[in-house]
C-alpha atoms as a PDB file:
ATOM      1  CA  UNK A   1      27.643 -24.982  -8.539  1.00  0.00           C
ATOM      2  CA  UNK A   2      28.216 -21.437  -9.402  1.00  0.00           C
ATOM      3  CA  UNK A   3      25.208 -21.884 -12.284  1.00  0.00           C
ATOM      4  CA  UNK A   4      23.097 -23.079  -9.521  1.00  0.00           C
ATOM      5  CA  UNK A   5      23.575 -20.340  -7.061  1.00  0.00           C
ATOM      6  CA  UNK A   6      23.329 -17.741 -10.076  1.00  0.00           C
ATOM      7  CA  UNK A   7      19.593 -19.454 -11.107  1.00  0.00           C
ATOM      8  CA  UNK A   8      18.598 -19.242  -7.597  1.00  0.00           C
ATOM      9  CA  UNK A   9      19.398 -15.785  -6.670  1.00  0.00           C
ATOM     10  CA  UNK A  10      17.728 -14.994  -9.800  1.00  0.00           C
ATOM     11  CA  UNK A  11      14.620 -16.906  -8.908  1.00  0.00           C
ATOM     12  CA  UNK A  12      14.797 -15.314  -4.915  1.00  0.00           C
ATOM     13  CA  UNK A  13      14.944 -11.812  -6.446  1.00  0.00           C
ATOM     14  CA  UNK A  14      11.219 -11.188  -7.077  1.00  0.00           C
ATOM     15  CA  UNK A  15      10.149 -12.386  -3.787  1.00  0.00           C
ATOM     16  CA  UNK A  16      12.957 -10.029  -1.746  1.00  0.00           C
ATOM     17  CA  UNK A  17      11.892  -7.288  -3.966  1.00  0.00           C
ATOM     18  CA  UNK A  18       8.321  -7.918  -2.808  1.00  0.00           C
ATOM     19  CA  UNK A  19       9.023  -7.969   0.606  1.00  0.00           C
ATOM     20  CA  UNK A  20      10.874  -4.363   0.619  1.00  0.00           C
ATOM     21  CA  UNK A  21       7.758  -2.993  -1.229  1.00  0.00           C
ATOM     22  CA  UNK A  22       5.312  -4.559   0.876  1.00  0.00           C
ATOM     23  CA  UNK A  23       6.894  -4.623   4.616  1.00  0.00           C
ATOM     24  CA  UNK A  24       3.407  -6.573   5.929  1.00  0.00           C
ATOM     25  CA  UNK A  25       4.274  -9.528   3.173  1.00  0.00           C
ATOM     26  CA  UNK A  26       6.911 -10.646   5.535  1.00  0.00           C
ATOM     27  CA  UNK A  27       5.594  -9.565   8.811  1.00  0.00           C
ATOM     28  CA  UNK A  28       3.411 -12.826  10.308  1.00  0.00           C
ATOM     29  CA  UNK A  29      -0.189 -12.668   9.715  1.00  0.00           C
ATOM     30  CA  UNK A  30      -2.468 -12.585  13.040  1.00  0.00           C
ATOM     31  CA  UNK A  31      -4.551 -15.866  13.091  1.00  0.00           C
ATOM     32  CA  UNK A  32      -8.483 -16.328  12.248  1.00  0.00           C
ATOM     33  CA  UNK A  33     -10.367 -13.414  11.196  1.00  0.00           C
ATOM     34  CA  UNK A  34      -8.589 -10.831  12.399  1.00  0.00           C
ATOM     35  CA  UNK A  35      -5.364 -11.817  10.393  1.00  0.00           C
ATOM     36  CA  UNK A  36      -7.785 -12.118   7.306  1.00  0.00           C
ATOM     37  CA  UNK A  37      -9.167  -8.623   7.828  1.00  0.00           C
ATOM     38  CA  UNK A  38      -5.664  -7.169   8.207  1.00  0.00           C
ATOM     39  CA  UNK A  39      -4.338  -9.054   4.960  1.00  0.00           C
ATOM     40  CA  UNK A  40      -6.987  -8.063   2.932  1.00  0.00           C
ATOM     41  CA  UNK A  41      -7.060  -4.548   4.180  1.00  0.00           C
ATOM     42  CA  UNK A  42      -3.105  -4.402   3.230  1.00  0.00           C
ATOM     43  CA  UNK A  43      -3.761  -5.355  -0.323  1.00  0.00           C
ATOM     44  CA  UNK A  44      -7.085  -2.839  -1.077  1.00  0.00           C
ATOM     45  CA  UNK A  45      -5.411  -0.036   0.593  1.00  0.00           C
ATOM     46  CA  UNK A  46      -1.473  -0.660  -1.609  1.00  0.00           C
ATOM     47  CA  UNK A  47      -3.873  -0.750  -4.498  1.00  0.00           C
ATOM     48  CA  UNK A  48      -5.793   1.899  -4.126  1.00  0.00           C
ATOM     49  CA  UNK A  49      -3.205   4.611  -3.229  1.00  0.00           C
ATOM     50  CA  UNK A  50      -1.146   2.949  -6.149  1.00  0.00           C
ATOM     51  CA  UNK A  51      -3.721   3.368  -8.311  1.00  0.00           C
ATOM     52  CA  UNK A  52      -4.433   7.181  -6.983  1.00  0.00           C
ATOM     53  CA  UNK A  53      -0.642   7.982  -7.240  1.00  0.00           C
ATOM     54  CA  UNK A  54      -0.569   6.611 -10.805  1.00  0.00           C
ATOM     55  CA  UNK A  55      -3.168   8.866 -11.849  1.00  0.00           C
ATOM     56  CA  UNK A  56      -1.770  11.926 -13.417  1.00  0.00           C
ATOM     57  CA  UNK A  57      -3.068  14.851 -11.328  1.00  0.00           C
ATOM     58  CA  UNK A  58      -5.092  16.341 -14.332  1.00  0.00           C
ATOM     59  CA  UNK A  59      -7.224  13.166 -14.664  1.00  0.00           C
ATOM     60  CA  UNK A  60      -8.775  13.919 -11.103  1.00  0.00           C
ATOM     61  CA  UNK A  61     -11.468  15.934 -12.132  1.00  0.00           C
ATOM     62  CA  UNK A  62     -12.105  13.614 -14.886  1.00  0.00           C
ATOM     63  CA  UNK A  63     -15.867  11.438 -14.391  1.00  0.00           C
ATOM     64  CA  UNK A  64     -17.242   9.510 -16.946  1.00  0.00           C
ATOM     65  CA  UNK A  65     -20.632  11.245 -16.946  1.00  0.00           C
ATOM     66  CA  UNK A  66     -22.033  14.710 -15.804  1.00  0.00           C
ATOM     67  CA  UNK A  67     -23.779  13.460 -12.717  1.00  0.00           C
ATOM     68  CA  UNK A  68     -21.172  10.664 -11.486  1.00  0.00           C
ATOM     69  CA  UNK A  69     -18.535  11.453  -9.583  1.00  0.00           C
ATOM     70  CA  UNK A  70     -15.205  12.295 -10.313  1.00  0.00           C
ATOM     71  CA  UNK A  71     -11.833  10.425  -9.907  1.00  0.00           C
ATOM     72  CA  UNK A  72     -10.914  12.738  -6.782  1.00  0.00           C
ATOM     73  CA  UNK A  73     -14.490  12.381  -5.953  1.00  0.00           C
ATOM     74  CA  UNK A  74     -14.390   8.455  -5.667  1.00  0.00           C
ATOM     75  CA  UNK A  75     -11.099   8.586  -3.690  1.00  0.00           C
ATOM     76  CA  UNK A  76     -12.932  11.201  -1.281  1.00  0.00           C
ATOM     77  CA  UNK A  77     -16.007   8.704  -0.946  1.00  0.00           C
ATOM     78  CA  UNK A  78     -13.479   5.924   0.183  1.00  0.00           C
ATOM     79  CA  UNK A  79     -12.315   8.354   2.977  1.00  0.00           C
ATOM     80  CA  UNK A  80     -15.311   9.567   4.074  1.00  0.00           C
ATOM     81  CA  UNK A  81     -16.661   6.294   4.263  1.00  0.00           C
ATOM     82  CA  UNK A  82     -13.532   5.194   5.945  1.00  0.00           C
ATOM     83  CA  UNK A  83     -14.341   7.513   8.545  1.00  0.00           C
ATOM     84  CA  UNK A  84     -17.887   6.743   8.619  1.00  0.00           C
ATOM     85  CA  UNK A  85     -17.678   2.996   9.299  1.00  0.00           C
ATOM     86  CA  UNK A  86     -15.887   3.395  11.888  1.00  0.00           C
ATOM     87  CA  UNK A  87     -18.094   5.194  13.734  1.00  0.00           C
ATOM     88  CA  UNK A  88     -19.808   1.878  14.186  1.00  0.00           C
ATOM     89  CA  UNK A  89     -16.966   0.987  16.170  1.00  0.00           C
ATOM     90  CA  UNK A  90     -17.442   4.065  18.515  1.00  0.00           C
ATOM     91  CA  UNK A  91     -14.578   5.775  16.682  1.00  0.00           C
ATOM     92  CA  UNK A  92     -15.146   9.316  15.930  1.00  0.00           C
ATOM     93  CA  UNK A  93     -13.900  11.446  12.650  1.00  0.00           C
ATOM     94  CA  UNK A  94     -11.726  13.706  12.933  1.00  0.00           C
ATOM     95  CA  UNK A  95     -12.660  17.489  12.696  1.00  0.00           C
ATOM     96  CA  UNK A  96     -13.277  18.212   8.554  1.00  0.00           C
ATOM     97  CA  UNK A  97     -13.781  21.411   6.846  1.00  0.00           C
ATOM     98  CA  UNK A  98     -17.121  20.669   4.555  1.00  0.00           C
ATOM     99  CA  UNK A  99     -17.335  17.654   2.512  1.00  0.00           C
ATOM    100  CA  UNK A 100     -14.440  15.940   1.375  1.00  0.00           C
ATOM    101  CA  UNK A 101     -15.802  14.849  -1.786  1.00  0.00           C
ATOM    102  CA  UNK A 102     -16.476  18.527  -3.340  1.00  0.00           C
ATOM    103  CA  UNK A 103     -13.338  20.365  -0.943  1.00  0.00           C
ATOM    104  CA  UNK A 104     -10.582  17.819  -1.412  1.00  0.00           C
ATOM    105  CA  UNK A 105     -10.034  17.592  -5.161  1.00  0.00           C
ATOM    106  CA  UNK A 106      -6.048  18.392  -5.803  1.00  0.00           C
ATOM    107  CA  UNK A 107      -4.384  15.003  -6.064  1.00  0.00           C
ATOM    108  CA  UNK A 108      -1.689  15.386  -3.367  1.00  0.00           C
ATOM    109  CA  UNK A 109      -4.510  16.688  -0.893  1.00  0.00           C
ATOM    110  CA  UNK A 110      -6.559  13.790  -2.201  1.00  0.00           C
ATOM    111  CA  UNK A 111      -3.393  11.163  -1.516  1.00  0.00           C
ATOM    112  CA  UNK A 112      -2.628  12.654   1.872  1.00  0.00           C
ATOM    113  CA  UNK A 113      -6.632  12.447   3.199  1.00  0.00           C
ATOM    114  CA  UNK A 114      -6.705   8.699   1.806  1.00  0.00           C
ATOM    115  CA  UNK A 115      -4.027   8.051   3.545  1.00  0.00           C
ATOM    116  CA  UNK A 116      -4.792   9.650   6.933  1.00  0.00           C
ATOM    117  CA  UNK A 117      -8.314   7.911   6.025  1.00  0.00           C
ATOM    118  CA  UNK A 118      -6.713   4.464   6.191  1.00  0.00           C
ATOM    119  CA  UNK A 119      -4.927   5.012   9.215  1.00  0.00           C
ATOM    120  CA  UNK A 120      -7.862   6.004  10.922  1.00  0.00           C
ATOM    121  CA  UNK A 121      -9.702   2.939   9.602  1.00  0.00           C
ATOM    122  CA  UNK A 122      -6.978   0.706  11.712  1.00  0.00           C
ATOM    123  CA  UNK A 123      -7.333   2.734  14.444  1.00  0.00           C
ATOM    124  CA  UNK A 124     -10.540   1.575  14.570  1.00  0.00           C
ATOM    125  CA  UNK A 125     -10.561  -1.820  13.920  1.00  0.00           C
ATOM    126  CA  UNK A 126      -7.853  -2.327  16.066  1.00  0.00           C
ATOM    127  CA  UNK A 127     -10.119  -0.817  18.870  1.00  0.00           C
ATOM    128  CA  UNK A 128     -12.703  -4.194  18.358  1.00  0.00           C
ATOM    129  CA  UNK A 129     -12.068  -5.964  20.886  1.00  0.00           C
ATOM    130  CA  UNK A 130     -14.642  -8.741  20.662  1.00  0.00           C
ATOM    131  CA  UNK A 131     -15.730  -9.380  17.085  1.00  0.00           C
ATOM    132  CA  UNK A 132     -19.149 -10.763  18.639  1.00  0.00           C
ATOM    133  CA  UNK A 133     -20.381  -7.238  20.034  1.00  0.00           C
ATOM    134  CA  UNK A 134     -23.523  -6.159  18.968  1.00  0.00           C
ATOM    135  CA  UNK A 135     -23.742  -2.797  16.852  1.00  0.00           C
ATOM    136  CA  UNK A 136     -26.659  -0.913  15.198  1.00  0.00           C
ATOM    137  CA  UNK A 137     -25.063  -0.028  11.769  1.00  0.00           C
ATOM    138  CA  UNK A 138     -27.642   1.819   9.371  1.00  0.00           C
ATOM    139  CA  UNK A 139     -30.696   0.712  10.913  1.00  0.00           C
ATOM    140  CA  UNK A 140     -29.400  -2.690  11.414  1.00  0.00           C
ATOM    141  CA  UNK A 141     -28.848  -4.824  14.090  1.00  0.00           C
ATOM    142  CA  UNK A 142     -25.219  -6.692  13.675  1.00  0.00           C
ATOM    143  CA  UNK A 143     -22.136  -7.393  15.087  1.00  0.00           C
ATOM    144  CA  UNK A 144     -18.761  -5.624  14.775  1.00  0.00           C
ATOM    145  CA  UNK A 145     -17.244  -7.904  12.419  1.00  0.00           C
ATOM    146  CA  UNK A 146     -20.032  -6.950  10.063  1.00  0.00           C
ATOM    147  CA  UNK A 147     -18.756  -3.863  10.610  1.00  0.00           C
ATOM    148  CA  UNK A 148     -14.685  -4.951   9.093  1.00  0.00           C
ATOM    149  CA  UNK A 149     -17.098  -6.909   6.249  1.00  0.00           C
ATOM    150  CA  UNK A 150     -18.624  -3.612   4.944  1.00  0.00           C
ATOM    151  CA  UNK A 151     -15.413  -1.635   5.408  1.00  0.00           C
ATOM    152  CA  UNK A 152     -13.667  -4.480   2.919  1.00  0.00           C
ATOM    153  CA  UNK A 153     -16.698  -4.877   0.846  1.00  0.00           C
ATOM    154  CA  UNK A 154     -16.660  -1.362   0.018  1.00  0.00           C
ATOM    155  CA  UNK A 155     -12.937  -0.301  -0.458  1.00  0.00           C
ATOM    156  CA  UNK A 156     -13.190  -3.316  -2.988  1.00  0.00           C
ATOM    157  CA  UNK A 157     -16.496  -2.094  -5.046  1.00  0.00           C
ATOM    158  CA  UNK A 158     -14.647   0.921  -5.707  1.00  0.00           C
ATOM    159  CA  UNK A 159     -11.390  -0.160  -5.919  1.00  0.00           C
ATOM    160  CA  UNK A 160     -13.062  -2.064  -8.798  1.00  0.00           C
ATOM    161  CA  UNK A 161     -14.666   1.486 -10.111  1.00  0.00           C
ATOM    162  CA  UNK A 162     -11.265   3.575  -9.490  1.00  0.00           C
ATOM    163  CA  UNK A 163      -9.830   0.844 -11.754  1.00  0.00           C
ATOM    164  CA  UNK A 164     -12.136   1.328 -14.368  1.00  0.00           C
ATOM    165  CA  UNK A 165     -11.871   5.277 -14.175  1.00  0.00           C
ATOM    166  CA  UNK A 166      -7.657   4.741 -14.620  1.00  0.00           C
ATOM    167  CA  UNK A 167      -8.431   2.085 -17.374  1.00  0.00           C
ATOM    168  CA  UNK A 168     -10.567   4.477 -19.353  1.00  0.00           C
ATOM    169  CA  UNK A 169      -7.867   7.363 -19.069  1.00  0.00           C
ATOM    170  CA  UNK A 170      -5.148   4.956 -19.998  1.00  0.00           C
ATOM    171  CA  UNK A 171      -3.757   4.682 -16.809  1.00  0.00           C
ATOM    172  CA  UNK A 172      -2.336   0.561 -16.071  1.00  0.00           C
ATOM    173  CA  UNK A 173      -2.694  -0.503 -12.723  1.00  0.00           C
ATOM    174  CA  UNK A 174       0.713  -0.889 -11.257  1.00  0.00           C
ATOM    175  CA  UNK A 175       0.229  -4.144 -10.179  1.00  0.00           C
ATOM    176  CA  UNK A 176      -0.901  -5.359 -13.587  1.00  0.00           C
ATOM    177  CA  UNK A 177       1.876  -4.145 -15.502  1.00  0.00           C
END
């Protein structure tokens, strides 16, 4: 009996772990779309600012190639564009000084703008209120759940490039170790 309670504390400890380092993999997930967006959106944004606080803070001027951008200048990108989507949604930026990508290159400015980027990025889709509602995004006619499609679709395309920037300064995703 004792063995048995021993094996399964053992085998319970991972998952309690989890849930203290991720607080939204125990809180219950909205249904349909909506709780998909949100789930996703949990997971991209963890891995991204893991990824950005596992980067050692001389690495962020670091690119790959003269005219591609920089490790601070990827994670500036994500914000900006953070902010920009959601201007689809009728929510407005807040008030910047120049452009992120060139101003905001010191790694815990860099960490506190993602952050504040992501925030405002719920704010925003929290605003939809009908996922059906017709927007004009880049010269396109759509709806706004088009609009939380392209938001995902491009925190994950460069999630996938900020990976291979940390990869290529021998940096291991925390999530992979």
């Amino acid at each position: 009996m004792k063995k048995t309670l021993v094996l399964l504390c053992l085998l319970a400890a991972p998952l309690a772990l989890a849930r203290t380092q991720n607080p939204s993999a125990s809180a219950p997930k909205a249904p349909g779309f909506r709780g998909e967006f949100y789930a996703n959106l949990d997971e991209v944004e963890q891995k991204i600012v893991q990824l950005a606080e596992a980067t050692p803070a001389d690495k962020f001027a670091w690119h790959p190639a003269g005219d591609v951008r920089s490790v601070s200048e990827v994670y500036m990108h994500i914000a900006g564009w953070n902010y920009f989507l959601a201007t689809f949604l009728g929510v407005q930026p807040p008030k910047m000084n120049g452009d992120l990508e060139k101003t905001v290159t010191a790694k815990s400015q860099v960490l506190a703008e993602l952050k504040r980027s992501f925030a405002h990025l719920r704010t925003a889709a929290g605003s939809v209120k009908n996922l059906e509602t017709p927007v004009k995004m880049m010269g396109k006619q759509t709806t706004q759940r088009d609009v939380l499609v392209t938001m995902l679709s491009h925190l994950h395309e460069h999630l996938g490039q900020s990976i291979a920037y940390a990869r290529m300064n021998g940096v291991i995703p925390p999530w992979s170790r």
